[in-house]
C-alpha atoms as a PDB file:
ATOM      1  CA  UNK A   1     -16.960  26.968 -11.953  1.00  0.00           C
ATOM      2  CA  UNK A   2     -15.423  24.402 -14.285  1.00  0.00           C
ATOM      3  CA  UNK A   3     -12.139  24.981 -12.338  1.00  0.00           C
ATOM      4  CA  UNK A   4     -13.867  24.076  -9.327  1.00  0.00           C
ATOM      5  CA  UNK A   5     -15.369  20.771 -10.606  1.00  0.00           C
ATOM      6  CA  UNK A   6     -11.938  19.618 -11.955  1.00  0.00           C
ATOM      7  CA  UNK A   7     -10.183  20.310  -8.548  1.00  0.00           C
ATOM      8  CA  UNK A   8     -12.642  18.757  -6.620  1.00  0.00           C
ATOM      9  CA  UNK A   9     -12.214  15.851  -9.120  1.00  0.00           C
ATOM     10  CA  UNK A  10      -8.093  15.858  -8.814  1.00  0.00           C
ATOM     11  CA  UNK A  11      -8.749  16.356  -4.703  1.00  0.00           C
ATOM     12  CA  UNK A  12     -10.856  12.694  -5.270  1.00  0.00           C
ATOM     13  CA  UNK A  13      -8.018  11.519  -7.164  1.00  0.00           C
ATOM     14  CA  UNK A  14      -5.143  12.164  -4.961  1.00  0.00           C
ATOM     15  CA  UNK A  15      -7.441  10.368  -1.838  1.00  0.00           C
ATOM     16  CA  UNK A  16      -8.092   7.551  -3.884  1.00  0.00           C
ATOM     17  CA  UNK A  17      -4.529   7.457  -4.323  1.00  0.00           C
ATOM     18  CA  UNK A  18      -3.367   7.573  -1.087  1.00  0.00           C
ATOM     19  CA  UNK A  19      -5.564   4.947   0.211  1.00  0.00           C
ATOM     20  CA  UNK A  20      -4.285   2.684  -3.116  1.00  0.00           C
ATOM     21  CA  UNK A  21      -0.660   4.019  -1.291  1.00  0.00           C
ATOM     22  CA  UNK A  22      -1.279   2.571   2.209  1.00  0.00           C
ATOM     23  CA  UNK A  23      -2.783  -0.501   1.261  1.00  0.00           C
ATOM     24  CA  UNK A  24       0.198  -1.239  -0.749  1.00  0.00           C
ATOM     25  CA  UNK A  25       2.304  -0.580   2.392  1.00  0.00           C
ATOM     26  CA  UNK A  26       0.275  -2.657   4.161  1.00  0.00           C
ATOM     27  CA  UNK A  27       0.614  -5.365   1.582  1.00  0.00           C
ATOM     28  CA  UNK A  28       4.496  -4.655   2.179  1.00  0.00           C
ATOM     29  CA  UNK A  29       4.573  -4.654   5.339  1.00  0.00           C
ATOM     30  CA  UNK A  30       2.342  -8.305   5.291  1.00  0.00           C
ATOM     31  CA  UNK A  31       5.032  -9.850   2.766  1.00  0.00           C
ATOM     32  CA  UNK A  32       7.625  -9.078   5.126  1.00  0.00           C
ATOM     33  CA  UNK A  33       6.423 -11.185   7.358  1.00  0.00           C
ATOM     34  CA  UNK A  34       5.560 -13.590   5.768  1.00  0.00           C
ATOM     35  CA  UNK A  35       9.138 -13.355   4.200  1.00  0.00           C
ATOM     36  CA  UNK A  36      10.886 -13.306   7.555  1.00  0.00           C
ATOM     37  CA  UNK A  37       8.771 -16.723   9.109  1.00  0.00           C
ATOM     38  CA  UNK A  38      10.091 -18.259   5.658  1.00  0.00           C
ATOM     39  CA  UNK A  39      13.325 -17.331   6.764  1.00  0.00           C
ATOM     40  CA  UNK A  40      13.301 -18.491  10.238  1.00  0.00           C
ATOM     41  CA  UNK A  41      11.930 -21.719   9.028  1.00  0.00           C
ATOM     42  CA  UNK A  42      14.697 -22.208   6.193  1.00  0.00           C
ATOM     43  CA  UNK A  43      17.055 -21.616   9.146  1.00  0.00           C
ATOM     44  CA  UNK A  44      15.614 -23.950  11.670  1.00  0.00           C
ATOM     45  CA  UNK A  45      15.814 -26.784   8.749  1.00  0.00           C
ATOM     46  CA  UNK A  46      19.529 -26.097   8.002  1.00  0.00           C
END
């Protein structure tokens, strides 16, 4: 039973995890835009 209880704890884990893994992408994904509007205004300056 012990075995049980630690893989359901390791299954939590790894979800946890994931989430933690797409919010980061999101995060990405946000500072790329960001990054690119910087970009486009540097260029529009110069």
């Amino acid at each position: 039973m012990e075995l049980v209880q630690q893989t359901a704890v390791l299954v939590q884990q790894s979800t946890e995890l994931t989430q933690q893994t797409a919010d980061l992408a999101q995060q990405t994904i946000e500072i790329a835009q960001q990054t690119s509007k910087l970009v486009q205004q540097s260029n529009s300056k110069s």
